[in-house]
N, C-alpha and C. Protein backbone atom coordinates (compact mmCIF):
# COMPACT_ATOMS: atom_id res chain seq x y z
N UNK A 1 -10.53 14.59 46.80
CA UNK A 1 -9.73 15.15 47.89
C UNK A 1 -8.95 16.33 47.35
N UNK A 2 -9.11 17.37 48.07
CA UNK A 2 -8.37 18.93 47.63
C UNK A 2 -6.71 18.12 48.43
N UNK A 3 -5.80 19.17 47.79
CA UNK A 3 -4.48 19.37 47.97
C UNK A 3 -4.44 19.74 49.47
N UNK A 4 -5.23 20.64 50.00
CA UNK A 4 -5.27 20.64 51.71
C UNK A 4 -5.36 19.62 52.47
N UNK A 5 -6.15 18.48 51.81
CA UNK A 5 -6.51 17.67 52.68
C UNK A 5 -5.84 16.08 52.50
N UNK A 6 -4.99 16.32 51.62
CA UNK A 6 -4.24 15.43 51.61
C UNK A 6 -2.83 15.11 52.85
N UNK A 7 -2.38 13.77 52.57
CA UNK A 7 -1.70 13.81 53.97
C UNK A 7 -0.44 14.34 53.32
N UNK A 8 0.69 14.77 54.73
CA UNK A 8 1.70 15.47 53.79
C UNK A 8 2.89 14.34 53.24
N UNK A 9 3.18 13.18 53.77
CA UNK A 9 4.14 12.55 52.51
C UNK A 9 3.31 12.40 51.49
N UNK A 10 2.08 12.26 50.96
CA UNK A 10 1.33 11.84 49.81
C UNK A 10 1.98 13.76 48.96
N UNK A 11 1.85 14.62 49.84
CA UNK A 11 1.63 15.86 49.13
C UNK A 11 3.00 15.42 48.42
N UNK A 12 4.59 15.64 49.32
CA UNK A 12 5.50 15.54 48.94
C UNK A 12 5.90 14.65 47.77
N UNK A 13 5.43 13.58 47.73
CA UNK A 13 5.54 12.81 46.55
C UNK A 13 5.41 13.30 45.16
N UNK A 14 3.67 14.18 45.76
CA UNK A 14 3.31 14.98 43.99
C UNK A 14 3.97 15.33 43.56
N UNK A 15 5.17 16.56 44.57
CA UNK A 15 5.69 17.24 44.25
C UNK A 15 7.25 17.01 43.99
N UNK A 16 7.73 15.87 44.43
CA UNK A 16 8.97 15.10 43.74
C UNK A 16 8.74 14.81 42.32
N UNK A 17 7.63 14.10 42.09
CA UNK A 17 6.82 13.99 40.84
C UNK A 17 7.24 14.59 39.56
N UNK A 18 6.64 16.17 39.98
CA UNK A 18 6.23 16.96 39.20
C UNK A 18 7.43 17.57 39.00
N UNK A 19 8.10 17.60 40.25
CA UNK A 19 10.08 18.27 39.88
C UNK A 19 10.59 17.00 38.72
N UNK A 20 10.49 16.16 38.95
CA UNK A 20 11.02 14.88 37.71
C UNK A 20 10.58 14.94 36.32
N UNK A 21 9.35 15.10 36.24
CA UNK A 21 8.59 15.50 34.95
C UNK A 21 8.92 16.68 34.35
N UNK A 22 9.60 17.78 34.91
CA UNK A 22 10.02 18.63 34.39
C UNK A 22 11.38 19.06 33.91
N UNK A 23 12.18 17.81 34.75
CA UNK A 23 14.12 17.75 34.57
C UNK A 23 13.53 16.67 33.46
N UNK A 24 12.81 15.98 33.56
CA UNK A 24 12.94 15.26 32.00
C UNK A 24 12.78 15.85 30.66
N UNK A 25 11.70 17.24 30.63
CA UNK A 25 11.13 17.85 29.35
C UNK A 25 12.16 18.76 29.49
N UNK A 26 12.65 19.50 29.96
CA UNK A 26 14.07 20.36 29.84
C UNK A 26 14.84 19.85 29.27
N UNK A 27 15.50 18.81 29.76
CA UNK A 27 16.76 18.05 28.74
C UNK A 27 16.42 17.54 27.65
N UNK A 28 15.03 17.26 27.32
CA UNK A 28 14.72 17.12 25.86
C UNK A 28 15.10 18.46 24.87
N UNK A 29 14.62 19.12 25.36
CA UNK A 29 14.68 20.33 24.88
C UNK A 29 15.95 21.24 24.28
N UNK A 30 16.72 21.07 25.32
CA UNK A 30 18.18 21.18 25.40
C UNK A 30 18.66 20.10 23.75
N UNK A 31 18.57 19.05 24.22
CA UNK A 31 19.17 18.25 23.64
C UNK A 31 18.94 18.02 21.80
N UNK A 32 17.55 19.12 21.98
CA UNK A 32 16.60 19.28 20.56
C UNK A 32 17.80 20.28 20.15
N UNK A 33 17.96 21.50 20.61
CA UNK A 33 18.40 22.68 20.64
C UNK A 33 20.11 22.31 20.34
N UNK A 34 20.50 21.44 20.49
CA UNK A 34 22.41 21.09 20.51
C UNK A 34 22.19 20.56 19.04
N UNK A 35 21.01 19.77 18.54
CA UNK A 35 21.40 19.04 17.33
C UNK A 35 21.25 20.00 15.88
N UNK A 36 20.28 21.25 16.47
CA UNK A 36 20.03 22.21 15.25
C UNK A 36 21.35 22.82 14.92
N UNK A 37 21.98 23.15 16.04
CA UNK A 37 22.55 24.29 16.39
C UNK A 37 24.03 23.29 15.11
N UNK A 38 24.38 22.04 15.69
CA UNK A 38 25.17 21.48 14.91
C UNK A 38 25.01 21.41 13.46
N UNK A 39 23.63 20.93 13.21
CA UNK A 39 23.34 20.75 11.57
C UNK A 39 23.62 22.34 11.12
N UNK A 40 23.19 23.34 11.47
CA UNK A 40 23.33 24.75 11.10
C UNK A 40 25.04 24.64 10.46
N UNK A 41 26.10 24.69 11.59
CA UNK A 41 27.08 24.74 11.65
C UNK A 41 27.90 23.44 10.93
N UNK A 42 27.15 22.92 9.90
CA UNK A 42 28.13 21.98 9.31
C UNK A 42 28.91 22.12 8.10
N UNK A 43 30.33 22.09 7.92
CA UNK A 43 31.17 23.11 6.74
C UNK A 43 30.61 22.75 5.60
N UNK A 44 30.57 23.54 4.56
CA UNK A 44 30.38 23.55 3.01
C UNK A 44 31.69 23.93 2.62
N UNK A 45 31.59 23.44 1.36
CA UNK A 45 32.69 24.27 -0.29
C UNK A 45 34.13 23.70 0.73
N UNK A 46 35.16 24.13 0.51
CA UNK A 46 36.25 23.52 1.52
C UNK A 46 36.32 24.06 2.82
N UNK A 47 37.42 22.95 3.51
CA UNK A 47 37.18 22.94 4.58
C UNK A 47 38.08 23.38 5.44
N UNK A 48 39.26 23.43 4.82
CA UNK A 48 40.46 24.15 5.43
C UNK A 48 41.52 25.06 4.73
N UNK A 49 41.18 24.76 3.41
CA UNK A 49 42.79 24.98 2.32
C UNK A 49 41.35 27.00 1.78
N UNK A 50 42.74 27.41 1.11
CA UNK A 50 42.17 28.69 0.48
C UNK A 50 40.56 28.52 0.00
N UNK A 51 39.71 29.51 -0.49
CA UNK A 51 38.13 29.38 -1.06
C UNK A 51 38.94 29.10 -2.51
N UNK A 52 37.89 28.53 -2.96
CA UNK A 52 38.37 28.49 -4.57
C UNK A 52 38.02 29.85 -4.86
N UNK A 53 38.71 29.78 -6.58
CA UNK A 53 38.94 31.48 -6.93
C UNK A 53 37.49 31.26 -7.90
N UNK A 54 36.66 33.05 -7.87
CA UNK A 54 35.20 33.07 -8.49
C UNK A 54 35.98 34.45 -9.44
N UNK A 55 34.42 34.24 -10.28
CA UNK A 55 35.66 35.65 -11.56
C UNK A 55 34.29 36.59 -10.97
N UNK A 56 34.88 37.87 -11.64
CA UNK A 56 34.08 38.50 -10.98
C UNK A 56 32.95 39.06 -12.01
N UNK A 57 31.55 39.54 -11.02
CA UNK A 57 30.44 39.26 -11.91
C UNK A 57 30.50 40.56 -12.78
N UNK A 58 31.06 41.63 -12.23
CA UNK A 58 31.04 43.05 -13.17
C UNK A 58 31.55 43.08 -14.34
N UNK A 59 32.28 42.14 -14.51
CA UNK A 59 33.29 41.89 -15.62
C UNK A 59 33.02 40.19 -16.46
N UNK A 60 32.33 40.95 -17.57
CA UNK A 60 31.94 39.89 -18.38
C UNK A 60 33.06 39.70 -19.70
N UNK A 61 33.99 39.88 -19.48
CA UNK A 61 35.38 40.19 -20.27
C UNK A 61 35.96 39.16 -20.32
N UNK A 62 36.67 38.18 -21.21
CA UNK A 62 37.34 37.53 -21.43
C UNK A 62 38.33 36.97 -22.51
N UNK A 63 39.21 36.39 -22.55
CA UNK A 63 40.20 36.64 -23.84
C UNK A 63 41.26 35.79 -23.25
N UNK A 64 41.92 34.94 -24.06
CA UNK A 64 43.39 34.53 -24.02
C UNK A 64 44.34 35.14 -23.91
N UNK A 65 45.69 34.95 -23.24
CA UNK A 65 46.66 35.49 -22.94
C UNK A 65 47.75 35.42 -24.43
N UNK A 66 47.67 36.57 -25.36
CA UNK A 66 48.12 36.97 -26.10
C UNK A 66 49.59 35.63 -26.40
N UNK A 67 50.24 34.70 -27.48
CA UNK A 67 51.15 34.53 -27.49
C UNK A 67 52.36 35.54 -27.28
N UNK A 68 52.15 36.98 -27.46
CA UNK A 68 53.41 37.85 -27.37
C UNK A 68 53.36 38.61 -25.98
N UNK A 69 52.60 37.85 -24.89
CA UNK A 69 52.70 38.18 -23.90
C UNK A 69 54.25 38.37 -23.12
N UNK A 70 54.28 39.64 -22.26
CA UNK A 70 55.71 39.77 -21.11
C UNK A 70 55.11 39.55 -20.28
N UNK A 71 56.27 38.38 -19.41
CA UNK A 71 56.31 38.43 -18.35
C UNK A 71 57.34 39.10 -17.27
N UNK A 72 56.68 39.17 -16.08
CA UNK A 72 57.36 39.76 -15.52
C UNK A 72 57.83 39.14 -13.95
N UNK A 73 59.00 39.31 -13.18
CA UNK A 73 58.77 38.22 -11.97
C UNK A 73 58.39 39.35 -10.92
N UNK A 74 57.68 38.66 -9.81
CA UNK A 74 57.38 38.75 -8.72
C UNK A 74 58.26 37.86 -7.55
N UNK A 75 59.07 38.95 -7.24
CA UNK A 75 59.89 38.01 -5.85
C UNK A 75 59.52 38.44 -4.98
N UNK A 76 58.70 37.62 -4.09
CA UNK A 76 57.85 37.95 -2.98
C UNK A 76 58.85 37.95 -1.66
N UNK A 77 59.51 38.56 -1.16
CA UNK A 77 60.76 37.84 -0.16
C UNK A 77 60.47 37.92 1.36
N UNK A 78 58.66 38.50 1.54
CA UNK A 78 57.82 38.39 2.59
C UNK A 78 57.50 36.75 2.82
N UNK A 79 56.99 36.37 1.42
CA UNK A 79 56.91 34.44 1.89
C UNK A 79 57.53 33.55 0.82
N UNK A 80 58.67 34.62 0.88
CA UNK A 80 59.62 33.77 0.10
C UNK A 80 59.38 32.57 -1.08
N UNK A 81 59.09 33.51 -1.89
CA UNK A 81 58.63 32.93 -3.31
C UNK A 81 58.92 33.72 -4.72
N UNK A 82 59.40 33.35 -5.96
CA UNK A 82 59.13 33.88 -6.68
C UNK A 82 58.03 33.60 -8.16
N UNK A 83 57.30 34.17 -8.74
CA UNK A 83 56.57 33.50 -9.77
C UNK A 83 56.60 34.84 -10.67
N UNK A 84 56.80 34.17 -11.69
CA UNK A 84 56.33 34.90 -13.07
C UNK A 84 54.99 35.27 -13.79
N UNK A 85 54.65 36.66 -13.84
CA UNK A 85 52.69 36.98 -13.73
C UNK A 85 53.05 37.74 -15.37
N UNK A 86 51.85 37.87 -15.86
CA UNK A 86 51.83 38.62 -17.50
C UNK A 86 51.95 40.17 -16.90
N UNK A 87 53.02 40.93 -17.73
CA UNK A 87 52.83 42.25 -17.41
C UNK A 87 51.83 43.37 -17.63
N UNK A 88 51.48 43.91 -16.81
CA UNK A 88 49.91 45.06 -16.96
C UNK A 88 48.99 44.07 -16.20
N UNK A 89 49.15 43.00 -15.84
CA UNK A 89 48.15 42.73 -14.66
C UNK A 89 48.25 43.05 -13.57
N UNK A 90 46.71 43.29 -12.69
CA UNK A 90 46.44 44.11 -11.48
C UNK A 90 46.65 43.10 -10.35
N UNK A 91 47.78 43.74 -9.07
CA UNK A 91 48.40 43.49 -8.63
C UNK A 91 47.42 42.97 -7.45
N UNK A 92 46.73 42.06 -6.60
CA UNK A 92 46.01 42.49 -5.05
C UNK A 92 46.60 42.00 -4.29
N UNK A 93 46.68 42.31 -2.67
CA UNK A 93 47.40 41.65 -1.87
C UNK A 93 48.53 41.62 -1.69
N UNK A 94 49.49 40.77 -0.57
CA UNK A 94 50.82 41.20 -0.42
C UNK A 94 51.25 39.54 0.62
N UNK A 95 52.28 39.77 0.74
CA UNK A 95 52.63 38.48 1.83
C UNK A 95 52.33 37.00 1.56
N UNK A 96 51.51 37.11 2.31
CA UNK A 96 51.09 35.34 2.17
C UNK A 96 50.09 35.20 1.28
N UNK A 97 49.39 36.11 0.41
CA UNK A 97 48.23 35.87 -0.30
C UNK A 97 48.23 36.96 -1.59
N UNK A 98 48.55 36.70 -2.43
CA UNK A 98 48.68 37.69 -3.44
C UNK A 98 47.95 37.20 -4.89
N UNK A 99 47.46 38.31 -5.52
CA UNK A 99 46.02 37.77 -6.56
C UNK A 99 46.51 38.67 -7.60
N UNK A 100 46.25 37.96 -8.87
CA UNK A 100 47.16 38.65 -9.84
C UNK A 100 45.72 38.11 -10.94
N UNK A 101 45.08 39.49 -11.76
CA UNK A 101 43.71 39.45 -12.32
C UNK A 101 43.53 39.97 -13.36
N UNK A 102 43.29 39.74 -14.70
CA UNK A 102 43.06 40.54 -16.01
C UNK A 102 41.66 40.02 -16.85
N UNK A 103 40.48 40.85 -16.83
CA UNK A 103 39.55 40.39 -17.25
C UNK A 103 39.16 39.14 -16.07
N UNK A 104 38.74 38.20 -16.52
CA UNK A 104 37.78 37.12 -15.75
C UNK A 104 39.43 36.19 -15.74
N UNK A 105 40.51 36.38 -16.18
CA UNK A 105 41.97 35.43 -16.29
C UNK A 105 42.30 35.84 -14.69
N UNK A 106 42.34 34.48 -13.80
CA UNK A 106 42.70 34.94 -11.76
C UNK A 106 44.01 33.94 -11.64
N UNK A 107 45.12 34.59 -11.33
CA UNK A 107 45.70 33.41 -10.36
C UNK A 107 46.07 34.56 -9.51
N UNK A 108 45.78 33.19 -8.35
CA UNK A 108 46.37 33.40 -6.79
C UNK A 108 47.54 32.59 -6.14
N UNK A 109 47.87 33.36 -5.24
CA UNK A 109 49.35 32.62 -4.60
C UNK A 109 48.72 32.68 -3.27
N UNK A 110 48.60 31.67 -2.11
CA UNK A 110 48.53 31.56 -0.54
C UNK A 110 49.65 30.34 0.08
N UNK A 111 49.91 31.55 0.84
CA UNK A 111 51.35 30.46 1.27
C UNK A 111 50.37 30.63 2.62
N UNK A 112 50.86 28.46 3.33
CA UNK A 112 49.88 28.87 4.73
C UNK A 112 51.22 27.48 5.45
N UNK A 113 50.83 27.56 6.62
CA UNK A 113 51.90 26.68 7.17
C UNK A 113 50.77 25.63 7.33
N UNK A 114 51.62 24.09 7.89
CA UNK A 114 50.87 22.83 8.61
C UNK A 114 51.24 21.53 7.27
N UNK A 115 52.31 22.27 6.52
CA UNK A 115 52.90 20.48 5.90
C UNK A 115 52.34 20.40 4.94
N UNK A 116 53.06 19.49 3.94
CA UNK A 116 51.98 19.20 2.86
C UNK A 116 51.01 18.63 2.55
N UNK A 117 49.76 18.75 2.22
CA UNK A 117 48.64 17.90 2.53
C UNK A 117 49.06 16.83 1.54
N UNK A 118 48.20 15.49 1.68
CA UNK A 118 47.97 14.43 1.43
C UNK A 118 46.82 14.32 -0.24
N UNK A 119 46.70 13.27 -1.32
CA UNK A 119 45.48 13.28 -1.97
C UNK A 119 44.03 13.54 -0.87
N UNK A 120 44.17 12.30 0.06
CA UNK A 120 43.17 12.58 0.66
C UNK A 120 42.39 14.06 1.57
N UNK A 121 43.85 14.59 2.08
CA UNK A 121 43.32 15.94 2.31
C UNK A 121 42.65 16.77 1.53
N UNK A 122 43.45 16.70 0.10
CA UNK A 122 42.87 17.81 -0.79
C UNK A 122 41.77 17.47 -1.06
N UNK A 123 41.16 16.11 -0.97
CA UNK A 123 40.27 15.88 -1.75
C UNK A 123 38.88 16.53 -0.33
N UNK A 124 39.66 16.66 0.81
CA UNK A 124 38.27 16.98 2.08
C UNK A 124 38.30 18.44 1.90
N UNK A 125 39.21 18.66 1.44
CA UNK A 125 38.94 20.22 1.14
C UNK A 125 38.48 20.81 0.30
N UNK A 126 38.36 20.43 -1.16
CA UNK A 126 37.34 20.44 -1.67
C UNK A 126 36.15 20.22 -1.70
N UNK A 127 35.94 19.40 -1.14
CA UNK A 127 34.33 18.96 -1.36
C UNK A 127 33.29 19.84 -1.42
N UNK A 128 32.15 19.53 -1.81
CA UNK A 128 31.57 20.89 -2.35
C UNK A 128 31.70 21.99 -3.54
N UNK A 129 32.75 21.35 -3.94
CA UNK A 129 33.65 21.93 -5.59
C UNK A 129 33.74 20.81 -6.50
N UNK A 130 32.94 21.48 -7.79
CA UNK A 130 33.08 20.50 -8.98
C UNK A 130 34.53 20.60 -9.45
N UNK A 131 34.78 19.11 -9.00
CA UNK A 131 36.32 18.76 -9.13
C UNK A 131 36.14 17.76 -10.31
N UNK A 132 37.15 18.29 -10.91
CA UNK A 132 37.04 17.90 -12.82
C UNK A 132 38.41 16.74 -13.33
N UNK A 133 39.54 16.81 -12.41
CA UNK A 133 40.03 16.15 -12.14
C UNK A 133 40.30 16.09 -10.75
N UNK A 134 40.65 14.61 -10.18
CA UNK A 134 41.09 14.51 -8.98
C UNK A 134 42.62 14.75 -8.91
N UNK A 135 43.02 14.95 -7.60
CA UNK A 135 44.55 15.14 -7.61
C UNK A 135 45.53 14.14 -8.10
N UNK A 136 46.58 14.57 -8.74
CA UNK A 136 47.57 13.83 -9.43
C UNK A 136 48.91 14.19 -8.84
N UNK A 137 49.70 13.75 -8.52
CA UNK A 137 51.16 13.82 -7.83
C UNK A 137 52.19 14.33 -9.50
N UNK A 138 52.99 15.09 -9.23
CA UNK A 138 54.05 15.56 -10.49
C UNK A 138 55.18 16.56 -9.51
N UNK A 139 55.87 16.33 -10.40
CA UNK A 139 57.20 17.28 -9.55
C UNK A 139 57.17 18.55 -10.17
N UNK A 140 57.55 19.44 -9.30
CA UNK A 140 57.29 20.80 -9.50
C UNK A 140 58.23 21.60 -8.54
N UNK A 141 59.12 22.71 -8.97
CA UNK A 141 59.24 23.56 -7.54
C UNK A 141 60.67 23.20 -7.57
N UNK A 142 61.48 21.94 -7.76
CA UNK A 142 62.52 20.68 -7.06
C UNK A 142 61.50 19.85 -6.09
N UNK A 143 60.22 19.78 -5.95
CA UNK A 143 60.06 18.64 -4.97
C UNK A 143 58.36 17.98 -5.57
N UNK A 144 58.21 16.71 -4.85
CA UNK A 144 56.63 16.21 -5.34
C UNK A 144 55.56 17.52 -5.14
N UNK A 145 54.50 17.60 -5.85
CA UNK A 145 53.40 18.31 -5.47
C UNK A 145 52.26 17.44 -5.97
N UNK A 146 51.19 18.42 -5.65
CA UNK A 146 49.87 17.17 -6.48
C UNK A 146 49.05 18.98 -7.18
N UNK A 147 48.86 18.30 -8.35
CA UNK A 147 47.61 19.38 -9.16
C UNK A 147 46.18 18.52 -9.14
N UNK A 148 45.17 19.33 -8.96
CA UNK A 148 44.07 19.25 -8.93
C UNK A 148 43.05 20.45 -9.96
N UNK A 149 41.91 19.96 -10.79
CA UNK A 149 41.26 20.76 -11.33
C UNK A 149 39.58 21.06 -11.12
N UNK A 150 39.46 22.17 -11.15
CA UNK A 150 37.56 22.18 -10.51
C UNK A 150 37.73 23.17 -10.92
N UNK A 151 36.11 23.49 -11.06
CA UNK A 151 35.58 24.75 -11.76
C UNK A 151 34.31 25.67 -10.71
N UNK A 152 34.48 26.36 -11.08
CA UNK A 152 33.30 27.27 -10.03
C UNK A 152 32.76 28.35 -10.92
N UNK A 153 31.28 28.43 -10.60
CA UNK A 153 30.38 29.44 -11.18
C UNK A 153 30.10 30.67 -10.40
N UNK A 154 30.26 31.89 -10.76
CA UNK A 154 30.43 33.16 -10.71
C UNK A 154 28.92 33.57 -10.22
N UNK A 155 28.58 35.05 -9.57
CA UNK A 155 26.93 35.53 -9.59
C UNK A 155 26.85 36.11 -10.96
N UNK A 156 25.61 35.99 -11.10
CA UNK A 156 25.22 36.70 -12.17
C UNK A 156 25.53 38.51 -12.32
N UNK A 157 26.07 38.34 -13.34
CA UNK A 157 26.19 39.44 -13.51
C UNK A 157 25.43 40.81 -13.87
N UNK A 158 25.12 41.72 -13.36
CA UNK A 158 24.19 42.98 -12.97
C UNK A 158 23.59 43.45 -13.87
N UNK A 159 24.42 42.95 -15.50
CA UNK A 159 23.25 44.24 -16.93
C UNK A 159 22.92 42.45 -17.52
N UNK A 160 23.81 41.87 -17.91
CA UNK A 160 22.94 40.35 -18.59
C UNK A 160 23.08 39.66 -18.26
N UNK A 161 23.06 39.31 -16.40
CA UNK A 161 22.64 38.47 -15.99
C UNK A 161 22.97 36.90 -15.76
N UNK A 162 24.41 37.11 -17.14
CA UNK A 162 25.16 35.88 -16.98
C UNK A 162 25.82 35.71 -15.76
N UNK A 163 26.51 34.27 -16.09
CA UNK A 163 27.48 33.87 -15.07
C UNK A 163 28.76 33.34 -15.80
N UNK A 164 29.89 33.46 -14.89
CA UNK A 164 31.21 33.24 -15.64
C UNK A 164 31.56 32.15 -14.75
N UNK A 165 31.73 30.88 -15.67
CA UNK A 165 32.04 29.66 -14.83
C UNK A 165 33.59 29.72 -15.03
N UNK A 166 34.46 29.33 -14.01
CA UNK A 166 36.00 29.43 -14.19
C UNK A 166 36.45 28.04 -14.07
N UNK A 167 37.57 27.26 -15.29
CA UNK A 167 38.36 26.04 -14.72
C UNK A 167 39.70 26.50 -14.18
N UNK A 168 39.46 25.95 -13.13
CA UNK A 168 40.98 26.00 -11.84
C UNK A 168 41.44 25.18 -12.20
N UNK A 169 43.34 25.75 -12.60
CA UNK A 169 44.41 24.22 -12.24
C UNK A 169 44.76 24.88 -10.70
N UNK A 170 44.75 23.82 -10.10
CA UNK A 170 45.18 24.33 -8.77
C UNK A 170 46.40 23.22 -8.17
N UNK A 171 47.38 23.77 -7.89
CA UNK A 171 48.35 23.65 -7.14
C UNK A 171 48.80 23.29 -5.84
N UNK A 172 49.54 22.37 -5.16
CA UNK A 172 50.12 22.66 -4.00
C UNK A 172 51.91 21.75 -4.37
N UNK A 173 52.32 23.06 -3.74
CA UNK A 173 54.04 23.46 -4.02
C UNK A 173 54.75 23.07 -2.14
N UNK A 174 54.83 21.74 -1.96
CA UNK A 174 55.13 22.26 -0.36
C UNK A 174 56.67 22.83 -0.09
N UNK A 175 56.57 23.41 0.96
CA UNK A 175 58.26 23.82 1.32
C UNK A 175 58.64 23.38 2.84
N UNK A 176 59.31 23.02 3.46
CA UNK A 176 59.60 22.66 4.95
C UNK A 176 58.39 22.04 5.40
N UNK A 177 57.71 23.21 6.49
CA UNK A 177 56.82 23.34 7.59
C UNK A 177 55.48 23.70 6.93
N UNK A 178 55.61 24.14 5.22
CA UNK A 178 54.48 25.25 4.95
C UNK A 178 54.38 24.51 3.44
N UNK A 179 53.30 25.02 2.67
CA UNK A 179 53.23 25.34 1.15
C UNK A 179 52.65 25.76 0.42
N UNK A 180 52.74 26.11 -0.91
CA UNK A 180 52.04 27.40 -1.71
C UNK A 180 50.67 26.55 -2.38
N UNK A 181 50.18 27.40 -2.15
CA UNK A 181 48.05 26.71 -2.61
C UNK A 181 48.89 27.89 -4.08
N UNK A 182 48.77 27.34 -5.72
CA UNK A 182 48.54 28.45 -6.46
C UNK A 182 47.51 27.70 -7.35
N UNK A 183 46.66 28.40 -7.33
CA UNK A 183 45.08 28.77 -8.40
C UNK A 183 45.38 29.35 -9.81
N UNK A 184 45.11 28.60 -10.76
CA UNK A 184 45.17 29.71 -12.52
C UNK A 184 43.86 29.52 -12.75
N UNK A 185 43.35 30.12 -12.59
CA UNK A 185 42.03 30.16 -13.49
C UNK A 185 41.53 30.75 -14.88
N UNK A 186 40.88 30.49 -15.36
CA UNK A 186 40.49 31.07 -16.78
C UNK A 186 39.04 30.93 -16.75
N UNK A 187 38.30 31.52 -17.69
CA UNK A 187 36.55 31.62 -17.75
C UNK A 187 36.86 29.96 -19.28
N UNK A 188 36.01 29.13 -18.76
CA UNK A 188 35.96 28.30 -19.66
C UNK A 188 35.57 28.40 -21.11
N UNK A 189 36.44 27.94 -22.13
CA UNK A 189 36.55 28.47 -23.33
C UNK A 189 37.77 29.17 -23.48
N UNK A 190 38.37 29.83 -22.46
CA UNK A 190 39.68 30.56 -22.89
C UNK A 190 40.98 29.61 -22.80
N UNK A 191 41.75 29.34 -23.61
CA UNK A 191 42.86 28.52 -23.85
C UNK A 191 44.25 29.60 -22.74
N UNK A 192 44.44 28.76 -22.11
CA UNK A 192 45.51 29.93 -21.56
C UNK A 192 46.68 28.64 -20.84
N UNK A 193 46.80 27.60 -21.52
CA UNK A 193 47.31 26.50 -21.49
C UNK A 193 49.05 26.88 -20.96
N UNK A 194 49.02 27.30 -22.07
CA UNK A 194 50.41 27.71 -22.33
C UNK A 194 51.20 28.45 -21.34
N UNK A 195 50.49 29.77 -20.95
CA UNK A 195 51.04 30.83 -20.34
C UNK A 195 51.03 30.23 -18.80
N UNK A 196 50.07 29.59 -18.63
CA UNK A 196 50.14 29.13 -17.19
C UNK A 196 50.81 27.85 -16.87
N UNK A 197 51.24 26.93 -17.90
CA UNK A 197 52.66 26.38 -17.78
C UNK A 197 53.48 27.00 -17.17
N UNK A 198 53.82 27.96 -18.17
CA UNK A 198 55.21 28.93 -17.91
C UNK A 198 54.94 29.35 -16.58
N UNK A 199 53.96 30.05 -16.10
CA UNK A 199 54.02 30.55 -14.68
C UNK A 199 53.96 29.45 -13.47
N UNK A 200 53.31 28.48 -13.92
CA UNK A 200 53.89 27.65 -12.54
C UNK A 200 55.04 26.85 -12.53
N UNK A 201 55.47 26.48 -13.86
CA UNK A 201 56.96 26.12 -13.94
C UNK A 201 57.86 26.80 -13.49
N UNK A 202 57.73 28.53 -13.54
CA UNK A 202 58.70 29.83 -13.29
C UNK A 202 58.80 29.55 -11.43
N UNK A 203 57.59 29.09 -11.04
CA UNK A 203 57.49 29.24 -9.40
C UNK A 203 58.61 29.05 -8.76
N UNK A 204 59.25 29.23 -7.72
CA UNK A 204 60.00 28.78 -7.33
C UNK A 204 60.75 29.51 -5.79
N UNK A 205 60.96 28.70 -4.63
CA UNK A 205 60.78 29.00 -3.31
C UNK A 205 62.68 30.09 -3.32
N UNK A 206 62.58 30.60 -2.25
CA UNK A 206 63.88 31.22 -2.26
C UNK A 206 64.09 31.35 -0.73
């Protein structure tokens, strides 16, 4: 029997049918299309707090911070902080985020608001970072903080190709409402123990 000669509720049926069979393969489809789109979009390396600090690949330079090092202070009175940096290091940034760099030797300062995080926070914010120690609670600043240590590997660098892996002591200093993320890094192998005592001991809110 042709489609002409069929009766017309039989036709109508086909064609309820065939409208159903097709709201079903659509929403498959759809529903294929929502789950890529999520896996694509799922966070790496941390998840909320600063990127960890990378050294940079042009600069295959490295060295300890001289015992007869000067320091010098930095009173930041944009986010109200002061810290003590080695003098003749290159200055980046301003305000809430300031990067202080000599050779493959990085610390950073990011002041961000939303409280002080928790072990467990820091630890979701890392993830994705070879964390070498987990966070430890110590007083710092006048108030609790927690230090945490992880290391991160650099790109290769452009004439030999190496990479400069860096160990982070990393910091959080809270104050009120807000608190300071500070990063010391060094290229592993460089002893810089000492000097970066002194500079995060020097820290201090104003």
């Amino acid at each position: 029997m042709t489609i002409g000669e069929m009766h017309p509720i039989s036709l109508i049926a086909v064609v309820l049918a065939g409208a159903l069979l097709a709201g079903c393969g659509g929403s498959g489809h759809r529903a294929a299309a929502t789950t890529t789109a999520t896996t694509a979009t799922a966070p790496t390396g941390t998840s909320t707090g600063p990127s960890p600090l990378q050294a940079e690949a042009a600069s295959a330079a490295a060295g300890d911070i001289p015992d007869n090092q000067v320091f010098v202070a930095l009173r930041n009175t944009a986010a109200g902080y002061s810290i003590k940096y080695p003098e003749g290091w290159a200055q980046r940034g301003a305000g809430k985020n300031v990067t202080f760099r000599d050779k493959n030797n990085v610390v950073r300062v990011v002041i961000r608001a939303g409280g002080p995080r928790s072990a467990a926070q820091i630890r979701q914010e890392l993830r994705g970072v070879k964390v070498q120690k987990q966070p430890e609670q110590l007083s710092l600043a006048g108030s609790q903080a927690f230090k945490v240590v992880y290391t991160t590997e650099g790109a290769p660098n452009p004439v030999t190709g190496k990479r400069v892996t860096l160990q982070v002591d990393r910091y959080y200093l809270p104050h009120g409402s807000g608190e300071a993320v500070v990063d010391l890094g060094a290229p592993v192998g460089v002893d810089n123990v000492d000097a970066y005592r002194l500079m995060i001991e020097s820290f201090k809110w104003r």
